[in-house]
PDB file of N, CA and C in Angstrom:
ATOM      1  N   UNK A   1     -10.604   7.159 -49.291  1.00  0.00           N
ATOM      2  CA  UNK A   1     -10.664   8.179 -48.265  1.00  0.00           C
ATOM      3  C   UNK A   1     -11.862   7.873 -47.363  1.00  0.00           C
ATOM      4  N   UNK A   2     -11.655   8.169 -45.869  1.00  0.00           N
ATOM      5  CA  UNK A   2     -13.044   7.701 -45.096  1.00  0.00           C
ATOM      6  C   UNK A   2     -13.518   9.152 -45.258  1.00  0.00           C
ATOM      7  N   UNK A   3     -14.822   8.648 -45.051  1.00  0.00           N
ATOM      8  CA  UNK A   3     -16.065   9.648 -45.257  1.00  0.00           C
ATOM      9  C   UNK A   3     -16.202  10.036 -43.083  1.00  0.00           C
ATOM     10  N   UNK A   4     -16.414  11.016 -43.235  1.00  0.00           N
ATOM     11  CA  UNK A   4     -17.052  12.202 -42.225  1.00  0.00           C
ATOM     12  C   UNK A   4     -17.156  11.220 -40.888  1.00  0.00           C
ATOM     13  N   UNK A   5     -18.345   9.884 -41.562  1.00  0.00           N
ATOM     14  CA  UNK A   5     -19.174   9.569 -40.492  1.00  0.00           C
ATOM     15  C   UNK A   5     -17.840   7.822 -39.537  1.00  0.00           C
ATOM     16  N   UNK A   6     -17.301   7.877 -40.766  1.00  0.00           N
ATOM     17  CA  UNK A   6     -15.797   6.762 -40.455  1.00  0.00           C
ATOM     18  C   UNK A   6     -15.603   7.399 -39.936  1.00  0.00           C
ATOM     19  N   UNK A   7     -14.657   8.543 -40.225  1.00  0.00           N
ATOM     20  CA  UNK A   7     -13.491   9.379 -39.178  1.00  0.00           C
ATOM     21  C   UNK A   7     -13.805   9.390 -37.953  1.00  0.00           C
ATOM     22  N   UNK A   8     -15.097  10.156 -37.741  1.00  0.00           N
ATOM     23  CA  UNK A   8     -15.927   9.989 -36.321  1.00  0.00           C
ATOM     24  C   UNK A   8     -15.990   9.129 -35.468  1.00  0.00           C
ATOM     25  N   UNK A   9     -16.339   7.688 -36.504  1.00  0.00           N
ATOM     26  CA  UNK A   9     -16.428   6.522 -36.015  1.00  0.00           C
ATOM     27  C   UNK A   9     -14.675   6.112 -34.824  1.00  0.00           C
ATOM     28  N   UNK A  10     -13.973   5.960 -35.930  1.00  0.00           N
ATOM     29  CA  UNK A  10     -12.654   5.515 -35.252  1.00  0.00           C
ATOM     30  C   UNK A  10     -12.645   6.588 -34.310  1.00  0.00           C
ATOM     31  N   UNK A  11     -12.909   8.092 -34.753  1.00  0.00           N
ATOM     32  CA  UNK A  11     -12.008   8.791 -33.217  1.00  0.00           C
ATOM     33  C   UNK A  11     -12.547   8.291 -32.061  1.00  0.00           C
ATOM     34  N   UNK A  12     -14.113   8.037 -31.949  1.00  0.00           N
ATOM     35  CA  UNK A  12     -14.528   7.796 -30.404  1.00  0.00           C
ATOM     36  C   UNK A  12     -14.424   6.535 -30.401  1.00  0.00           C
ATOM     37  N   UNK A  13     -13.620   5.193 -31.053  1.00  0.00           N
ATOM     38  CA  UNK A  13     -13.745   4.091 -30.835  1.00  0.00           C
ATOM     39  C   UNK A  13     -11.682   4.505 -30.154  1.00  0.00           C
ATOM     40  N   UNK A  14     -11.357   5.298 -30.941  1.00  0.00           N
ATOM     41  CA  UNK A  14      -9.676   5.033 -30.263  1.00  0.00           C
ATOM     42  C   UNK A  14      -9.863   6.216 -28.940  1.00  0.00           C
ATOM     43  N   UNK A  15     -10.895   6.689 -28.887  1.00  0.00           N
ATOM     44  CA  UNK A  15     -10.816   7.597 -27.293  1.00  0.00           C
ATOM     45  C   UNK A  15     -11.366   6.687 -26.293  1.00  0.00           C
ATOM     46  N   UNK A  16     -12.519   5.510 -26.609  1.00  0.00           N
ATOM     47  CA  UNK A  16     -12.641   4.578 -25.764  1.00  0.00           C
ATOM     48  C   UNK A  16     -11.704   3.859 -25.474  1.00  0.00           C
ATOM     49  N   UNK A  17     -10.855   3.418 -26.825  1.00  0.00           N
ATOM     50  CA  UNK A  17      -9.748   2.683 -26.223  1.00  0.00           C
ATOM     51  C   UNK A  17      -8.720   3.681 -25.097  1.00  0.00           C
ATOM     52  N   UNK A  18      -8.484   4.569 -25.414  1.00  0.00           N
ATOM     53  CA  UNK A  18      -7.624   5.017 -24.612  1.00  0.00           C
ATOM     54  C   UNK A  18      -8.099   5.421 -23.013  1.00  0.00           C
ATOM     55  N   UNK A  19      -9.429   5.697 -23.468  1.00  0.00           N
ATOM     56  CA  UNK A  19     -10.066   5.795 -21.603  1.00  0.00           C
ATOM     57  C   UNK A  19     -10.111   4.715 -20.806  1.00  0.00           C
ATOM     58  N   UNK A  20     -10.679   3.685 -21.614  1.00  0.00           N
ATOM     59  CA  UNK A  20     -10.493   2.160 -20.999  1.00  0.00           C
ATOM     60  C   UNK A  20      -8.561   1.583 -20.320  1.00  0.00           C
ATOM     61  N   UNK A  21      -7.456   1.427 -21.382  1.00  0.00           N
ATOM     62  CA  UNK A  21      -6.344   1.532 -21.600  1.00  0.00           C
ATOM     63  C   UNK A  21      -6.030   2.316 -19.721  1.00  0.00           C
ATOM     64  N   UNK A  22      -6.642   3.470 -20.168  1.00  0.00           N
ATOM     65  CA  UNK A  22      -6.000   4.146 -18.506  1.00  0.00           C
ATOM     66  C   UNK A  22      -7.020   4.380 -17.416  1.00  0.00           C
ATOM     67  N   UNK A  23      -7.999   3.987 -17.379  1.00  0.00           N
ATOM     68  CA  UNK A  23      -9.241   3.567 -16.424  1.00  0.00           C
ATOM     69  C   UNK A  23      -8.550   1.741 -16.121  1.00  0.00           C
ATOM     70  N   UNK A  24      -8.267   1.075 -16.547  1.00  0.00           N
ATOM     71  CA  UNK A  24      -7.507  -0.605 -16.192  1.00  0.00           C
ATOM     72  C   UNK A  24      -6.341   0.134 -15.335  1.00  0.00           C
ATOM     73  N   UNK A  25      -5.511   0.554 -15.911  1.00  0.00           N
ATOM     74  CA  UNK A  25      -4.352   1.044 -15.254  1.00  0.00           C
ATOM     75  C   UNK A  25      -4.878   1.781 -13.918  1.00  0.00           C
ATOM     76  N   UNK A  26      -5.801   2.937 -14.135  1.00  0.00           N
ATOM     77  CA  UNK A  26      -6.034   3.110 -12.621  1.00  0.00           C
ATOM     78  C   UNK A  26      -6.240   2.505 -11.315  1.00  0.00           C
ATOM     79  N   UNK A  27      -6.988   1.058 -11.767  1.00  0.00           N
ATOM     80  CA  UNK A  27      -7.841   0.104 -11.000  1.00  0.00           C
ATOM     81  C   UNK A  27      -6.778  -0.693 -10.930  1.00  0.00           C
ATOM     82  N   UNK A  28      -5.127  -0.673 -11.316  1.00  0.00           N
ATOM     83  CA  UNK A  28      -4.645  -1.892 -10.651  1.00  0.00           C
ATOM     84  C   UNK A  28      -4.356  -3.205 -11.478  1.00  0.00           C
ATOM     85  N   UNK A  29      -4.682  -3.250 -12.546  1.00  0.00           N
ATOM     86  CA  UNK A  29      -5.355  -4.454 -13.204  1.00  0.00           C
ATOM     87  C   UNK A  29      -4.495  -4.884 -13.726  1.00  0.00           C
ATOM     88  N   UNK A  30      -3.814  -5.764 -14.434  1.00  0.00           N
ATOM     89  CA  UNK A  30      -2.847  -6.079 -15.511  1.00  0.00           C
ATOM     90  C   UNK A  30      -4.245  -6.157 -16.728  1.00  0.00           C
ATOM     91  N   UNK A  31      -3.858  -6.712 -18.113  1.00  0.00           N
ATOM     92  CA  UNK A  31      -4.761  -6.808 -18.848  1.00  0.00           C
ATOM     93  C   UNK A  31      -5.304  -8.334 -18.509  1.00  0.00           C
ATOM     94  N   UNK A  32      -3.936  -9.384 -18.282  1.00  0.00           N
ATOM     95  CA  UNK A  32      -4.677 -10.672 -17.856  1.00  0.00           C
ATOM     96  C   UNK A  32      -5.559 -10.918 -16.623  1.00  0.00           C
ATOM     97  N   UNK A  33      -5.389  -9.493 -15.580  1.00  0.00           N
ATOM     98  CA  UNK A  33      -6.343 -10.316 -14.818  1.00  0.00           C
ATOM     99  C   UNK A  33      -7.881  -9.184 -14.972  1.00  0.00           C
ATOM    100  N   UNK A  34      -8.325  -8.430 -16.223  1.00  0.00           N
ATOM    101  CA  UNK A  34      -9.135  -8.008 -16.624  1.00  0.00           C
ATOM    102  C   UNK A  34      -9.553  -8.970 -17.471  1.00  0.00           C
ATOM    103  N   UNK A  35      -8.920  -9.012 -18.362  1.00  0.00           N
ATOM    104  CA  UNK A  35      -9.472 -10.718 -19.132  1.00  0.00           C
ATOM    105  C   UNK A  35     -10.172 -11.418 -18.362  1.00  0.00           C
ATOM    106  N   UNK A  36      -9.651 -12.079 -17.476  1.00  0.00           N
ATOM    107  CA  UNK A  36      -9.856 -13.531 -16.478  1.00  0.00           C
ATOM    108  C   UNK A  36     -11.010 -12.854 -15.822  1.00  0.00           C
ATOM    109  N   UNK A  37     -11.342 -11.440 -14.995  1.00  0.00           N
ATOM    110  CA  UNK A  37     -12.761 -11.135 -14.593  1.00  0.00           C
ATOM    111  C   UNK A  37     -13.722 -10.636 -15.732  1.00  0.00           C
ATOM    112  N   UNK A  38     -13.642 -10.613 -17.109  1.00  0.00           N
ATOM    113  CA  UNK A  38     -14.706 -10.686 -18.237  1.00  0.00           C
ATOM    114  C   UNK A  38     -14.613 -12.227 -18.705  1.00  0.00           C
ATOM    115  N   UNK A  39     -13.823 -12.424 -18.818  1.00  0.00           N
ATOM    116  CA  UNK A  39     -14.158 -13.823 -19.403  1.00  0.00           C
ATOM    117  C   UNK A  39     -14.036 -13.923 -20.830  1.00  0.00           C
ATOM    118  N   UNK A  40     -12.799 -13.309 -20.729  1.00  0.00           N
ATOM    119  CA  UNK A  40     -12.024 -13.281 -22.619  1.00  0.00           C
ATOM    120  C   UNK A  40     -10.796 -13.313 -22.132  1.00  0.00           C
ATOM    121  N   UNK A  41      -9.987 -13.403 -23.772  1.00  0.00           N
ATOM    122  CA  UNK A  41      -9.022 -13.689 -23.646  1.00  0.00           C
ATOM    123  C   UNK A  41      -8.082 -12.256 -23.844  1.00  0.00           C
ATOM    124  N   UNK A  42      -6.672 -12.389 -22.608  1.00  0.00           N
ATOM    125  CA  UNK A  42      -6.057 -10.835 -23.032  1.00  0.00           C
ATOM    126  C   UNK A  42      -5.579 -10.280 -24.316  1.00  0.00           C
ATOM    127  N   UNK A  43      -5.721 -10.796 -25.034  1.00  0.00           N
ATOM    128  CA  UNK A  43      -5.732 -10.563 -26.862  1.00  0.00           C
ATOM    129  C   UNK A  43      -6.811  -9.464 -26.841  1.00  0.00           C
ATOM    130  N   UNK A  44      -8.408  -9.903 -26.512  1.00  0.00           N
ATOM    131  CA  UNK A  44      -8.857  -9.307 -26.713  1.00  0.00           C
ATOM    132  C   UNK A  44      -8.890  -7.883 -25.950  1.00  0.00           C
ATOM    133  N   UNK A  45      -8.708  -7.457 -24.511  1.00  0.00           N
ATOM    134  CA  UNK A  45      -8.783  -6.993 -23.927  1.00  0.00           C
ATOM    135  C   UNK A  45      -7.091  -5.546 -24.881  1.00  0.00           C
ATOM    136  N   UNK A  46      -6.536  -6.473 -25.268  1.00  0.00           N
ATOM    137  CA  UNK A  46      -5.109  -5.553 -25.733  1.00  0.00           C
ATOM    138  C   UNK A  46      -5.900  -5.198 -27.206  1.00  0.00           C
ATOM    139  N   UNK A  47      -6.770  -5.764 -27.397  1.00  0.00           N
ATOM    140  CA  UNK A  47      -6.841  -5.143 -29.455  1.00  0.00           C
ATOM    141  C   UNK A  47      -8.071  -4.148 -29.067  1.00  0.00           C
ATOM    142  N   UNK A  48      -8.466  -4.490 -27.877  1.00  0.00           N
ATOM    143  CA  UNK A  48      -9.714  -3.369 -27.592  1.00  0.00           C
ATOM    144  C   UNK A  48      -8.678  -1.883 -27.017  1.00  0.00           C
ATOM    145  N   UNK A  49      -7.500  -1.925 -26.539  1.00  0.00           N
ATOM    146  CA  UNK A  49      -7.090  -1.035 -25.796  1.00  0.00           C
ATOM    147  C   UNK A  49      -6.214  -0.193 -26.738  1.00  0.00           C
ATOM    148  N   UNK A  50      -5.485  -1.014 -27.829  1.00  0.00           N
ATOM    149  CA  UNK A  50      -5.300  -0.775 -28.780  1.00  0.00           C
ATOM    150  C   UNK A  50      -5.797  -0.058 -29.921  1.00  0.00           C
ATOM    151  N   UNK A  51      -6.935  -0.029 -30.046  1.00  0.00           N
ATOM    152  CA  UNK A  51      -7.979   0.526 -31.059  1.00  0.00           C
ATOM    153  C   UNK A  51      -8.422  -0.267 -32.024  1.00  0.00           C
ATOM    154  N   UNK A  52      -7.770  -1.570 -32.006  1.00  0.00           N
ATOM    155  CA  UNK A  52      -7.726  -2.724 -33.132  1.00  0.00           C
ATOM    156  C   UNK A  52      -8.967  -3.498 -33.432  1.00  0.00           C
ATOM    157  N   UNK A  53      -9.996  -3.749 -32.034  1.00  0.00           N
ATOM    158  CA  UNK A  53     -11.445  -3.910 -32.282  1.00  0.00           C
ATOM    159  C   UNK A  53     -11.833  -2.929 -31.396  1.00  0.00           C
ATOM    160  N   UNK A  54     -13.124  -2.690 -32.070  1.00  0.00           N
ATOM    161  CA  UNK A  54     -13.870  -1.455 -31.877  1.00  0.00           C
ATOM    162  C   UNK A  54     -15.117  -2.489 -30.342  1.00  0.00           C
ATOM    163  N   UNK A  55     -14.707  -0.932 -29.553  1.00  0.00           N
ATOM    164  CA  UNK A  55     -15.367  -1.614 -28.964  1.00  0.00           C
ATOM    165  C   UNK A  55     -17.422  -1.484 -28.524  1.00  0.00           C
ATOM    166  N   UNK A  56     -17.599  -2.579 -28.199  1.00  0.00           N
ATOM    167  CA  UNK A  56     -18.927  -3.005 -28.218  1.00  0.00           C
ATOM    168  C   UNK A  56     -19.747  -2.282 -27.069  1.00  0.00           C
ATOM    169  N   UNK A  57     -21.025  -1.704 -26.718  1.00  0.00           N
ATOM    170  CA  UNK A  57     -21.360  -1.682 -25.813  1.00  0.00           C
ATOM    171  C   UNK A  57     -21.837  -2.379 -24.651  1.00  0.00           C
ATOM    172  N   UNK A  58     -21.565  -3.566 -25.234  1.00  0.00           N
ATOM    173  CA  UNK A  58     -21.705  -4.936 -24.314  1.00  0.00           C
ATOM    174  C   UNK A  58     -20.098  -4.882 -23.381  1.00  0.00           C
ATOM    175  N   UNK A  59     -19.345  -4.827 -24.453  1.00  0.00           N
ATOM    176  CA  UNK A  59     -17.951  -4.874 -23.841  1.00  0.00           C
ATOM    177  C   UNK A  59     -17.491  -3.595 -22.619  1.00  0.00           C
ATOM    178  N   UNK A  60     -18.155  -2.308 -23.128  1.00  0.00           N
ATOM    179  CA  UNK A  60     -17.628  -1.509 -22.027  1.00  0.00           C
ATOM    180  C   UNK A  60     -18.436  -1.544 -20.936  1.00  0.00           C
ATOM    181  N   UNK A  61     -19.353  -2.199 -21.183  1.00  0.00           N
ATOM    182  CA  UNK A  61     -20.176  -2.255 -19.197  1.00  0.00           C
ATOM    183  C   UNK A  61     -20.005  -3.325 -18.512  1.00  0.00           C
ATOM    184  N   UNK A  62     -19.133  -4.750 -19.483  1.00  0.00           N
ATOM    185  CA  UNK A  62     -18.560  -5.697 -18.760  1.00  0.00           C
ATOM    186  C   UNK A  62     -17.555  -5.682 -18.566  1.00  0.00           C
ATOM    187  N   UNK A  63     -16.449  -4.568 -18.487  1.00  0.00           N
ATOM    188  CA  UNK A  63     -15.375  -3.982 -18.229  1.00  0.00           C
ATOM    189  C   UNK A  63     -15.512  -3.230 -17.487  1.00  0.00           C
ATOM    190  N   UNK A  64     -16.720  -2.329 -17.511  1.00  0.00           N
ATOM    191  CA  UNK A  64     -16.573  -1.107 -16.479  1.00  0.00           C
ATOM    192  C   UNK A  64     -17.386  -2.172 -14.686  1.00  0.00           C
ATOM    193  N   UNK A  65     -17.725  -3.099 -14.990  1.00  0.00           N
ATOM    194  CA  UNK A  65     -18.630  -3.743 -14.022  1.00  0.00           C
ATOM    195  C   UNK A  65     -17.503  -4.665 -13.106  1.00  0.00           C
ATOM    196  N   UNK A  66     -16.280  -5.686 -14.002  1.00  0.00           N
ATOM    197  CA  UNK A  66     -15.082  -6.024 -14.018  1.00  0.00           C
ATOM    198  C   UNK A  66     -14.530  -5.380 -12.807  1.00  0.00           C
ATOM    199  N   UNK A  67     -14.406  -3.781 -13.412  1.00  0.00           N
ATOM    200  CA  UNK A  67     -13.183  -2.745 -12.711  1.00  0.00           C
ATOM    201  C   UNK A  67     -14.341  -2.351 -11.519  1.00  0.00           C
ATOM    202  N   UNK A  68     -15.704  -2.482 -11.181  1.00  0.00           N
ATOM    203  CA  UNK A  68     -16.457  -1.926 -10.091  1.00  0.00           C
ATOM    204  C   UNK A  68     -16.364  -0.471 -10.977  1.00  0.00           C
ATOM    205  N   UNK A  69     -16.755  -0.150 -11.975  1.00  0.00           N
ATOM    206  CA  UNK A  69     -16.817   1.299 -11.989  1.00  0.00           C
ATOM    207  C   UNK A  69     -18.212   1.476 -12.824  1.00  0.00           C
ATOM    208  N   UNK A  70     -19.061   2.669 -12.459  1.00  0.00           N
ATOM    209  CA  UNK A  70     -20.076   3.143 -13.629  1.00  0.00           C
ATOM    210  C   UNK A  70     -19.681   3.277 -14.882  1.00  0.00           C
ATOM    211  N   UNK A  71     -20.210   2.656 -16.010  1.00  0.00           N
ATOM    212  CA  UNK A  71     -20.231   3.302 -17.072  1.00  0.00           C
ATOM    213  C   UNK A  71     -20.846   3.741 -17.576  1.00  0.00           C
ATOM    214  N   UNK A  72     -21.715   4.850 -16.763  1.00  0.00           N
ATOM    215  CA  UNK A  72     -22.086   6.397 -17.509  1.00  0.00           C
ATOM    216  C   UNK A  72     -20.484   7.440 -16.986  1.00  0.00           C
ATOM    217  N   UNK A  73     -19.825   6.792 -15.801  1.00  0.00           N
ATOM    218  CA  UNK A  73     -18.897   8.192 -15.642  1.00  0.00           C
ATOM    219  C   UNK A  73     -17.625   7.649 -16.844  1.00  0.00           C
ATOM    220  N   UNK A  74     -17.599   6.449 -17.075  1.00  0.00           N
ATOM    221  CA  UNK A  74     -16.484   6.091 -18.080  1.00  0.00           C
ATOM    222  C   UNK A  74     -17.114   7.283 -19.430  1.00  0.00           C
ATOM    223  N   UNK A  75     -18.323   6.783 -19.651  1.00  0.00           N
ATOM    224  CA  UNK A  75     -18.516   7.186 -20.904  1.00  0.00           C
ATOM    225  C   UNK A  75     -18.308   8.954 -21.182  1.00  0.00           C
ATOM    226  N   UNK A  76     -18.696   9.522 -19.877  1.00  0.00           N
ATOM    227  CA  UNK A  76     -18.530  10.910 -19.807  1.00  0.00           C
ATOM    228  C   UNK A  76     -16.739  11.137 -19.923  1.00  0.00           C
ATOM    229  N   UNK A  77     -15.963  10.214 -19.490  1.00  0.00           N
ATOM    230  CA  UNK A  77     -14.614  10.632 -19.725  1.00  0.00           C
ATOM    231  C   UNK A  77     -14.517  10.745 -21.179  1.00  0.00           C
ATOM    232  N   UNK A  78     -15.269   9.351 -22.009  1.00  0.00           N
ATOM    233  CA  UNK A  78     -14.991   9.213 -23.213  1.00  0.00           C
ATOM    234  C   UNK A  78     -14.983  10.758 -23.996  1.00  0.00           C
ATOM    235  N   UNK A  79     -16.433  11.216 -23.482  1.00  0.00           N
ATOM    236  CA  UNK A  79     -16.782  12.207 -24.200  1.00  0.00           C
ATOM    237  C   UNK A  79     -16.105  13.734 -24.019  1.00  0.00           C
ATOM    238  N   UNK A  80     -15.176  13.375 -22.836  1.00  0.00           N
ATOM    239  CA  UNK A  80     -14.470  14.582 -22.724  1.00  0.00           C
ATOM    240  C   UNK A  80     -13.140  14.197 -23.111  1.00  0.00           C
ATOM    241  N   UNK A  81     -12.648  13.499 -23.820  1.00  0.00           N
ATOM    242  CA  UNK A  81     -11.759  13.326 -24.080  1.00  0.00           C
ATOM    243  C   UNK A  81     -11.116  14.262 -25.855  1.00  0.00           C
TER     244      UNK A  81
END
């Protein structure tokens, strides 16, 4: 059974995924050509959107920088999510 501080963990790692997931979609993006402006591969960009890797805080400001967007207002979506 996960403990308190897991559960927590995954929910705001699968609400990032899902803010990210539809913050790409807003901007237009396919996942390959978000890949191709971070400089990974769309595997990764789909297991991050997915919930499948958790994502990094390295990863969401070179995504949110990618899409031209702040990520303090990403993160505030996160948190209202």
């Amino acid at each position: 059974m996960a403990t308190k501080s897991e559960a927590e963990r995954r929910r705001w790692n699968n609400a990032a995924a899902v803010v990210l997931a539809a913050t790409r979609n807003d901007s237009d993006k396919s996942q390959e050509e978000l890949a191709k402006l971070v400089g990974v591969s769309r595997n990764v960009i789909a297991n991050i959107e997915s919930g499948r890797k958790k994502i990094e805080l390295s990863d969401l400001i070179m995504i949110c920088r990618a899409l031209n967007l702040d990520p303090v207002k990403v993160l505030n979506r996160v948190l209202r999510w």
